[in-house]
N, C-alpha and C. Protein backbone atom coordinates (compact mmCIF):
# COMPACT_ATOMS: atom_id res chain seq x y z
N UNK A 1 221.50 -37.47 -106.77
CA UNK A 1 221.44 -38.60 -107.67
C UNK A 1 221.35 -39.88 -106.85
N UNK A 2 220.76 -40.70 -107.10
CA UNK A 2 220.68 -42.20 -106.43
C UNK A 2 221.12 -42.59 -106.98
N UNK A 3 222.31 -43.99 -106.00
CA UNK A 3 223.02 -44.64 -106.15
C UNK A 3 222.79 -45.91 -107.42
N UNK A 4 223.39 -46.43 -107.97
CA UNK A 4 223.48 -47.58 -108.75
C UNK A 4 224.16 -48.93 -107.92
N UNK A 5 223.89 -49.77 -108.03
CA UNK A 5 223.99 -51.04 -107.76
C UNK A 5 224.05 -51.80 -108.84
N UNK A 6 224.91 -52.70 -108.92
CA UNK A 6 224.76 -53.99 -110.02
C UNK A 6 223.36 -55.12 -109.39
N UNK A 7 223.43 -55.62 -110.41
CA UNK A 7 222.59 -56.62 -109.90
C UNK A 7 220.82 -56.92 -108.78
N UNK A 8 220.95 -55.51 -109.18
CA UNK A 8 219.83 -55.21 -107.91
C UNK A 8 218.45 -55.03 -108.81
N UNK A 9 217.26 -55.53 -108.84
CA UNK A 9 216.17 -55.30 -109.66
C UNK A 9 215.09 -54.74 -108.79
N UNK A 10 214.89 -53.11 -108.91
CA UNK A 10 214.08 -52.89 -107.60
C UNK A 10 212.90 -52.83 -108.04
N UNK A 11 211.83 -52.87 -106.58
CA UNK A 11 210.21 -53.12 -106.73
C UNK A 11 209.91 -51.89 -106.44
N UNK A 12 208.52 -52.43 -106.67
CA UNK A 12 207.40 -50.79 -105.66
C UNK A 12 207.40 -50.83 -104.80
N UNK A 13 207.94 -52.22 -104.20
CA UNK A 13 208.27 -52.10 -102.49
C UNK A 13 209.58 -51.42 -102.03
N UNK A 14 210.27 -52.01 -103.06
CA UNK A 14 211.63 -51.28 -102.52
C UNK A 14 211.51 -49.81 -102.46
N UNK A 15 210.82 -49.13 -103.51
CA UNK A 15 210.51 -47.54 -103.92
C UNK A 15 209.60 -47.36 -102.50
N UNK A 16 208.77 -47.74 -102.23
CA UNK A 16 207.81 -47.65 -101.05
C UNK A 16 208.70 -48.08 -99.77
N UNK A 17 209.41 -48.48 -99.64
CA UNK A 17 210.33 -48.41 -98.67
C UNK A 17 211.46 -47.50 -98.72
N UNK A 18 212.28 -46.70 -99.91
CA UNK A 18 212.74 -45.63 -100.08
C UNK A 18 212.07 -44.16 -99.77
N UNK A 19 210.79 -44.45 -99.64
CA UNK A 19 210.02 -43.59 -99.01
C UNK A 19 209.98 -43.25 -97.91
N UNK A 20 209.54 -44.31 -97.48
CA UNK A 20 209.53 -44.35 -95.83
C UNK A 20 211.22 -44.05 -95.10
N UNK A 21 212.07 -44.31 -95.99
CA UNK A 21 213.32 -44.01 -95.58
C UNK A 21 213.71 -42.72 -95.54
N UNK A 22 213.08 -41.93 -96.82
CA UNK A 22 213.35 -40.18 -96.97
C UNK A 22 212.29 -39.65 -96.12
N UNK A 23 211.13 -40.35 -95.42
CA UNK A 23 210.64 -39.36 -94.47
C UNK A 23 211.06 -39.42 -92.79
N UNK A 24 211.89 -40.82 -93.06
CA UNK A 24 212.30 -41.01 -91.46
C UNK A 24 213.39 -39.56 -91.48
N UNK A 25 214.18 -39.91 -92.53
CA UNK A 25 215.31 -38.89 -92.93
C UNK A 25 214.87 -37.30 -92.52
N UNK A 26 213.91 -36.88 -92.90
CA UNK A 26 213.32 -35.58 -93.16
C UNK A 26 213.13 -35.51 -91.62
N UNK A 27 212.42 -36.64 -90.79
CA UNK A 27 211.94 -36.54 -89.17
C UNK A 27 212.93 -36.19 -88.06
N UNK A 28 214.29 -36.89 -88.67
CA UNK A 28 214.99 -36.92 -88.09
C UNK A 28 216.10 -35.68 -88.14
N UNK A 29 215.91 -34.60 -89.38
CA UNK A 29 216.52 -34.01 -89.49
C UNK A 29 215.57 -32.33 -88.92
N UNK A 30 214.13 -32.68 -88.91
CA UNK A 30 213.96 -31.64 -88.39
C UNK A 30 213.74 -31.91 -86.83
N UNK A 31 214.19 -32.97 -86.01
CA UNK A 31 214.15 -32.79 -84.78
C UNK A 31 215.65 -32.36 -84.49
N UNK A 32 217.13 -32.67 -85.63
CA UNK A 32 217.97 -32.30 -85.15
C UNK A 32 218.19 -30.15 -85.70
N UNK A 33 217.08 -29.80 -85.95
CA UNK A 33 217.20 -28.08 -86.54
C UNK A 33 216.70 -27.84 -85.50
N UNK A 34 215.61 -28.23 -84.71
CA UNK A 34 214.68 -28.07 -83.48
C UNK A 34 216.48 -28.27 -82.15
N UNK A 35 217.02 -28.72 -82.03
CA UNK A 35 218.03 -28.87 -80.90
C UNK A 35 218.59 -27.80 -81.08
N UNK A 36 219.28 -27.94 -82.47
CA UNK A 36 220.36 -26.66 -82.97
C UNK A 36 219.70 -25.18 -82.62
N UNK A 37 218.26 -25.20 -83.21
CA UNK A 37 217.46 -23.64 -82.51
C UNK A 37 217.71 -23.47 -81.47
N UNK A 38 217.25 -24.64 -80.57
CA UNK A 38 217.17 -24.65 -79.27
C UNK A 38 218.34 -24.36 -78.31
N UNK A 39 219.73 -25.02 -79.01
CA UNK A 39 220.72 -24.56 -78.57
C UNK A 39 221.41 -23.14 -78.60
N UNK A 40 221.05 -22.37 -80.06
CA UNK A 40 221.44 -20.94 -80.24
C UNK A 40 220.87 -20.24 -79.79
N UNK A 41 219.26 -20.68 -79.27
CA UNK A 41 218.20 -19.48 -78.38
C UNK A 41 218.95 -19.75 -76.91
N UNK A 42 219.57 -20.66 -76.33
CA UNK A 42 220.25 -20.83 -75.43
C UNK A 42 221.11 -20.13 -74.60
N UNK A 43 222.02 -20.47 -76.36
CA UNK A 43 223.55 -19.96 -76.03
C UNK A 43 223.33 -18.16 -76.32
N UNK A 44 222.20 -17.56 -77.15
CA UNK A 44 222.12 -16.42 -76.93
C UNK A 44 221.24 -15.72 -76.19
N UNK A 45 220.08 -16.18 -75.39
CA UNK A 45 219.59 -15.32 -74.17
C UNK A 45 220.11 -14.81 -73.27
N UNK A 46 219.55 -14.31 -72.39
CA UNK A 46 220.36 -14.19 -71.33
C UNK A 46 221.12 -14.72 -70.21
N UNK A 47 220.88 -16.26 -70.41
CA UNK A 47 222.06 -16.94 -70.14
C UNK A 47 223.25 -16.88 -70.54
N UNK A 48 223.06 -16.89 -71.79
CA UNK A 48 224.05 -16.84 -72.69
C UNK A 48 225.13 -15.36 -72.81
N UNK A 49 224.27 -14.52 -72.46
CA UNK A 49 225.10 -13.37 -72.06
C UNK A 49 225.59 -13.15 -70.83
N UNK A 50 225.13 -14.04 -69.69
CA UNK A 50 225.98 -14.21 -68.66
C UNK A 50 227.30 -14.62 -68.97
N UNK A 51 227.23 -15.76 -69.57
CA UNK A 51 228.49 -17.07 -69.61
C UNK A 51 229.47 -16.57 -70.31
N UNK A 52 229.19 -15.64 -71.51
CA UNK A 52 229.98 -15.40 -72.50
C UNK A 52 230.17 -13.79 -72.30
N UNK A 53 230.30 -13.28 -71.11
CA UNK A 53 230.73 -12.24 -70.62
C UNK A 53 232.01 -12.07 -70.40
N UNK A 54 233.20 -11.11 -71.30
CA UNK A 54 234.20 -11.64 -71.04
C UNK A 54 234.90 -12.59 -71.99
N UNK A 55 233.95 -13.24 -72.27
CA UNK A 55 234.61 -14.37 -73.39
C UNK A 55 234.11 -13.93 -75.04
N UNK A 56 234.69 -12.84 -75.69
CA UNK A 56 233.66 -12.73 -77.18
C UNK A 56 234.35 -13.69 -77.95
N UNK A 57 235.58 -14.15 -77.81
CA UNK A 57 236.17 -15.14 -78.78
C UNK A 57 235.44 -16.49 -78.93
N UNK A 58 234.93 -17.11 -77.62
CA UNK A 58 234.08 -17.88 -77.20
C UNK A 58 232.92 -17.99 -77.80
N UNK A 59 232.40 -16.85 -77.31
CA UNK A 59 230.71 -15.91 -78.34
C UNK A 59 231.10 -16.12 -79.87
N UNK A 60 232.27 -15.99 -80.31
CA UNK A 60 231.58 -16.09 -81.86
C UNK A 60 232.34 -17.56 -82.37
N UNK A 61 232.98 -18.10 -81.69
CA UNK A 61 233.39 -19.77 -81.78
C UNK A 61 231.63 -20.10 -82.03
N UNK A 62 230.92 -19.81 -80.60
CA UNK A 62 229.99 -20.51 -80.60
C UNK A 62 228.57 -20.37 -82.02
N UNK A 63 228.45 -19.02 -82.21
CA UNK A 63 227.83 -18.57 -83.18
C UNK A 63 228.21 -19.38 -84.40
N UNK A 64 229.74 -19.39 -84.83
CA UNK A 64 230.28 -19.84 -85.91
C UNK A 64 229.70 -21.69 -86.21
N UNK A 65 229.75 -21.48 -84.90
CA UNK A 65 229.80 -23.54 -84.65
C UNK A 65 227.98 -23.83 -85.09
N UNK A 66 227.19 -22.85 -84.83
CA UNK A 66 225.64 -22.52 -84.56
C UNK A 66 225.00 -22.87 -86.11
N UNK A 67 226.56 -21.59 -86.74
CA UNK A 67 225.28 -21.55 -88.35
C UNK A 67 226.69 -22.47 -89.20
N UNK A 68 227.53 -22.99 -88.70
CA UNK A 68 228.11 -23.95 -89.71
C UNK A 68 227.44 -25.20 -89.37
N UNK A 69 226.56 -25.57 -88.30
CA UNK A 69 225.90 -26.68 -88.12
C UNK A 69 224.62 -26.30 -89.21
N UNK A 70 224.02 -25.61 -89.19
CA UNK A 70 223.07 -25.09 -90.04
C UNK A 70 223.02 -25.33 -91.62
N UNK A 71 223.94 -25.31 -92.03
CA UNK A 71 224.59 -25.99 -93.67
C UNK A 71 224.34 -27.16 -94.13
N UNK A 72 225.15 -27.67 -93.28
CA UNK A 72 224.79 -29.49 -93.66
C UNK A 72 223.27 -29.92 -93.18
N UNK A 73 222.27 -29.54 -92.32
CA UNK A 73 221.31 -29.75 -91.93
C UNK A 73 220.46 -29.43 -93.32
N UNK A 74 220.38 -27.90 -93.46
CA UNK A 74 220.01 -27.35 -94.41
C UNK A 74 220.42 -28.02 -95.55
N UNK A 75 221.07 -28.34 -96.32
CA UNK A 75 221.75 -29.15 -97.45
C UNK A 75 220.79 -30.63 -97.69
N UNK A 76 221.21 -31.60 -96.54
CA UNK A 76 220.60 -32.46 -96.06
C UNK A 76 219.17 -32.72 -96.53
N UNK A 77 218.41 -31.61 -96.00
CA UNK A 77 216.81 -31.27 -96.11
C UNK A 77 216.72 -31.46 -97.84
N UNK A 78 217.37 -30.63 -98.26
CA UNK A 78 217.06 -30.08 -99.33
C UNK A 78 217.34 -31.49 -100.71
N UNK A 79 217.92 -32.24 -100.19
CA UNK A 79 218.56 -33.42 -101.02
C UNK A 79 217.44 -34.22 -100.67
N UNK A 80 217.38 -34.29 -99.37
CA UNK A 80 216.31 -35.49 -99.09
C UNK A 80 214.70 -35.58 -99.74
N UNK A 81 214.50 -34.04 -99.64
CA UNK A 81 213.00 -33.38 -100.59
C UNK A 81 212.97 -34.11 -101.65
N UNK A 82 214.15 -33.69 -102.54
CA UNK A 82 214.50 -33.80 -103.98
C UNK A 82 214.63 -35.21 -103.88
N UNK A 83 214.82 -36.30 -103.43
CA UNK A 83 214.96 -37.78 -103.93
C UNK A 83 213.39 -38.23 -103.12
N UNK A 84 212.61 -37.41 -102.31
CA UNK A 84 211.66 -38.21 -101.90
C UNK A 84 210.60 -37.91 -103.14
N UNK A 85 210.94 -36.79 -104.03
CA UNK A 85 209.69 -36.11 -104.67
C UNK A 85 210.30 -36.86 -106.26
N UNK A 86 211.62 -37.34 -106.33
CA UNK A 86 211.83 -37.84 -107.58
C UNK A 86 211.36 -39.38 -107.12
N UNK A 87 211.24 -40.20 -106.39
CA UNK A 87 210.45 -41.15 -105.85
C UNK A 87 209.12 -41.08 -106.05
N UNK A 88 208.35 -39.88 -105.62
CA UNK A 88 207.12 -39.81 -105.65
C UNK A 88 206.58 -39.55 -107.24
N UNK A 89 207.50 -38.72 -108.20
CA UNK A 89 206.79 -38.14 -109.30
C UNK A 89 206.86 -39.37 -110.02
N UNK A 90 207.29 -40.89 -110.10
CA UNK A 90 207.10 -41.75 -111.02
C UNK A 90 206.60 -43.04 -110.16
N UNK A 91 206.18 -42.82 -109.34
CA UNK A 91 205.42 -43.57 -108.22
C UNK A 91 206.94 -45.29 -108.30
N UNK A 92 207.94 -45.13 -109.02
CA UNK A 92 208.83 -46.11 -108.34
C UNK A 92 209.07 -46.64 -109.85
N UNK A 93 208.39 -46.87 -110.71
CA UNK A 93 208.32 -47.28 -112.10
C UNK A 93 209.66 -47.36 -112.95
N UNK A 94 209.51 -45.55 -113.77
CA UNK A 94 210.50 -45.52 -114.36
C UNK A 94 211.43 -45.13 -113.51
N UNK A 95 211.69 -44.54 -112.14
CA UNK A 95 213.08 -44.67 -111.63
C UNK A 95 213.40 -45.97 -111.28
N UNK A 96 212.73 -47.10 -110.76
CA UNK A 96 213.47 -48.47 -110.61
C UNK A 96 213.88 -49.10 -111.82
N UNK A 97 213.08 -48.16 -113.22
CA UNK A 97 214.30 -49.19 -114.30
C UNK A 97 215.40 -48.72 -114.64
N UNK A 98 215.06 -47.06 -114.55
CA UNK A 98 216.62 -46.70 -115.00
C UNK A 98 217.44 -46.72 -113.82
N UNK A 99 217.45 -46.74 -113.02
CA UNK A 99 218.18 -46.20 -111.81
C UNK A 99 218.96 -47.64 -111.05
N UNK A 100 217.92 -48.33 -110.66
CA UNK A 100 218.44 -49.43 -110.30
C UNK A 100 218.89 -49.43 -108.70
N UNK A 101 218.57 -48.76 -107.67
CA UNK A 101 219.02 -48.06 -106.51
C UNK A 101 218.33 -48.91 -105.55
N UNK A 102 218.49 -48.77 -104.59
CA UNK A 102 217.66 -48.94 -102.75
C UNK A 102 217.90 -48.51 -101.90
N UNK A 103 219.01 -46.74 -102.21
CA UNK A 103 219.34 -46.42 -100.94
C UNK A 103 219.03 -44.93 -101.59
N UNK A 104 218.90 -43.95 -100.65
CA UNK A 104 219.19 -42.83 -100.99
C UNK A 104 220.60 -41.81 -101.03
N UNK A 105 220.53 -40.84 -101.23
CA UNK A 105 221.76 -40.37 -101.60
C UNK A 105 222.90 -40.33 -100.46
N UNK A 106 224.42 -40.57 -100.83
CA UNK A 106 225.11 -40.97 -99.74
C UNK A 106 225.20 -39.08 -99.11
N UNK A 107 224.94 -38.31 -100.31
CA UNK A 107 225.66 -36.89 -99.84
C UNK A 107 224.73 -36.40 -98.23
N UNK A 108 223.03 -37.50 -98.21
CA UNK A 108 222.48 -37.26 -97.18
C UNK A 108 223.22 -37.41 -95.97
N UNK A 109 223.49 -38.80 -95.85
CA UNK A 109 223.76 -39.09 -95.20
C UNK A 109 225.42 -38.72 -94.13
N UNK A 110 226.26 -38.29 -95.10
CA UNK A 110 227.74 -37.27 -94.87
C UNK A 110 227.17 -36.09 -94.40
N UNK A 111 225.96 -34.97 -94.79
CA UNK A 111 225.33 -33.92 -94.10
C UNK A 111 225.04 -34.23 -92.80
N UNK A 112 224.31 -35.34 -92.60
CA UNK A 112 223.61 -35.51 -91.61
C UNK A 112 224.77 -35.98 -90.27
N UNK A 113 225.61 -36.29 -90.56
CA UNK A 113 227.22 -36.99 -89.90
C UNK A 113 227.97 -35.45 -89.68
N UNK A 114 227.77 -34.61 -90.38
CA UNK A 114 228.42 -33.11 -90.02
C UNK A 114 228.27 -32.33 -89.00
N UNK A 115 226.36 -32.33 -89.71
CA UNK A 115 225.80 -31.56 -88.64
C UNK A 115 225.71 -31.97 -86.97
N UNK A 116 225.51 -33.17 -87.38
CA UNK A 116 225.35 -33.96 -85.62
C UNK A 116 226.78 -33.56 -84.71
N UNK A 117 228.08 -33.81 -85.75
CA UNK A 117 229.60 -33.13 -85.50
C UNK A 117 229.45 -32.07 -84.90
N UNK A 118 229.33 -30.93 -85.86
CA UNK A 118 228.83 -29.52 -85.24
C UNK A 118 228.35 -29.46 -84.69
N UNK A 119 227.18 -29.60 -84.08
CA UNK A 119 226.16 -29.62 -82.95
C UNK A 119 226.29 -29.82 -81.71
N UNK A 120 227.62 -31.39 -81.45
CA UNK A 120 227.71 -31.59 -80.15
C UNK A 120 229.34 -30.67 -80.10
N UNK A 121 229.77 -30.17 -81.13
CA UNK A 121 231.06 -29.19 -80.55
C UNK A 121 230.15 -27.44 -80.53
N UNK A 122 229.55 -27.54 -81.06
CA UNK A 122 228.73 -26.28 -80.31
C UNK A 122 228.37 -26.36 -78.81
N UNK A 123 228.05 -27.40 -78.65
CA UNK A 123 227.22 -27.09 -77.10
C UNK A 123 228.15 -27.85 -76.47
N UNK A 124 229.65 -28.52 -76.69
CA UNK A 124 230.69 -28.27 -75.99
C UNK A 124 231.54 -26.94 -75.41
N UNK A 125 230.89 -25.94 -76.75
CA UNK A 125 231.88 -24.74 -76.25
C UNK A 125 230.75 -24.12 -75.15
N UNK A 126 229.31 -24.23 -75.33
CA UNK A 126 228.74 -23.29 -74.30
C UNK A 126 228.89 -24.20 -72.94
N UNK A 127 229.06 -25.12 -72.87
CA UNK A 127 229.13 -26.07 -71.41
C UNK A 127 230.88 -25.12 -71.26
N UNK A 128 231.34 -25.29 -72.28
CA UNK A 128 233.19 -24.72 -71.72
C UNK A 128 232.79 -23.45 -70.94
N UNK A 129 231.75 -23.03 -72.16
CA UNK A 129 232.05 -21.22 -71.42
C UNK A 129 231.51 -20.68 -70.09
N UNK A 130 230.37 -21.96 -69.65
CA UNK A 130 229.53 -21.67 -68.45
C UNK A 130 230.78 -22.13 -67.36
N UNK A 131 231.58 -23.29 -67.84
CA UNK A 131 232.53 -23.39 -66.76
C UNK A 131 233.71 -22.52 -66.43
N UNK A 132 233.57 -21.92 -67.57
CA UNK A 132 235.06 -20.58 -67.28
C UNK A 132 234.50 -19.68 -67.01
N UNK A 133 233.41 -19.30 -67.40
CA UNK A 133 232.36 -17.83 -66.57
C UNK A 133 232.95 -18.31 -65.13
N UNK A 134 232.07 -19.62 -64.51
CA UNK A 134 232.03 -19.90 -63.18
C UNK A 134 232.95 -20.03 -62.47
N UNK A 135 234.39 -20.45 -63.44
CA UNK A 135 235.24 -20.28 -62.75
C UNK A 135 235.77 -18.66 -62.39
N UNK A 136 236.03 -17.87 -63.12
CA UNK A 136 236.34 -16.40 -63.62
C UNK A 136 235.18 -16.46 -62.73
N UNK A 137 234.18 -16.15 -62.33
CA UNK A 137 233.45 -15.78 -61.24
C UNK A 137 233.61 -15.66 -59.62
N UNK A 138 233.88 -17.08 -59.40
CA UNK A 138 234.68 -17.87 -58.21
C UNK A 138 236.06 -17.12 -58.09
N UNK A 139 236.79 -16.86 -58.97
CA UNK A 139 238.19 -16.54 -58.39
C UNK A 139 237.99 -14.69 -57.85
N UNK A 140 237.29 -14.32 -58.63
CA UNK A 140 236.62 -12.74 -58.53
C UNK A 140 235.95 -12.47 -57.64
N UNK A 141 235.47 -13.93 -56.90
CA UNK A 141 234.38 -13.07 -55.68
C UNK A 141 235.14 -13.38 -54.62
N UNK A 142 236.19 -14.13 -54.30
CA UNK A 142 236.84 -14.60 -53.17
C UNK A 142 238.02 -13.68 -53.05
């Protein structure tokens, strides 16, 4: 749902700039699914089965951390579609009279604050686990 505002009388610019706002949104959310991939093809190749050798509690922290980042991303997407396409289906018209808005939905923006959360404590635990492999390595070979 988009927000209400008092006092606010929006244009086709403002709607045309709510646009451009749900596709920065959309850009920005599939370069942060592109990291998160990037991080779980990571943390599970065979690097990843080096580091987390030894550590399965670690291994499924990290997994857990992988696809609970995945939610709010996913969520995110799916809200942002839905207010760019309720934007688009009245080209700005009848949603700027009933609606009265200039921002998009706040629930985007709390997804998008989650996932980024999750994301950098995911690839805190695989930086942890490469350093306790290496350590647990080091004390084992000496």
């Amino acid at each position: 749902m988009l927000r209400r505002r008092r006092n606010v009388v929006p244009t086709v610019q403002t709607w045309a700039w709510l646009k451009r706002r749900a596709h920065y949104q959309l850009t920005r959310l599939a370069y942060m699914a592109g990291g998160l991939a990037g991080l779980g093809l990571f943390g599970a190749g065979d690097l990843g089965n080096k580091i987390f050798t030894g550590l399965p509690w670690l291994r499924a922290l990290f997994i857990l951390g992988a696809m609970g980042a995945a939610v709010p991303l996913g969520l995110a997407w799916e809200k942002c579609l839905r207010a760019e396409a309720k934007i688009d289906r009245d080209h700005g018209h009848e949603l700027a009279a009933s609606r009265g808005s200039e921002d998009l939905p706040r629930i985007i923006r709390t997804c998008v604050r989650a996932a980024i959360v999750l994301i950098v404590l995911t690839a805190a635990l695989l930086v942890m686990a490469a350093f306790w492999s290496a350590i647990q390595n080091g004390h084992s070979a000496g």
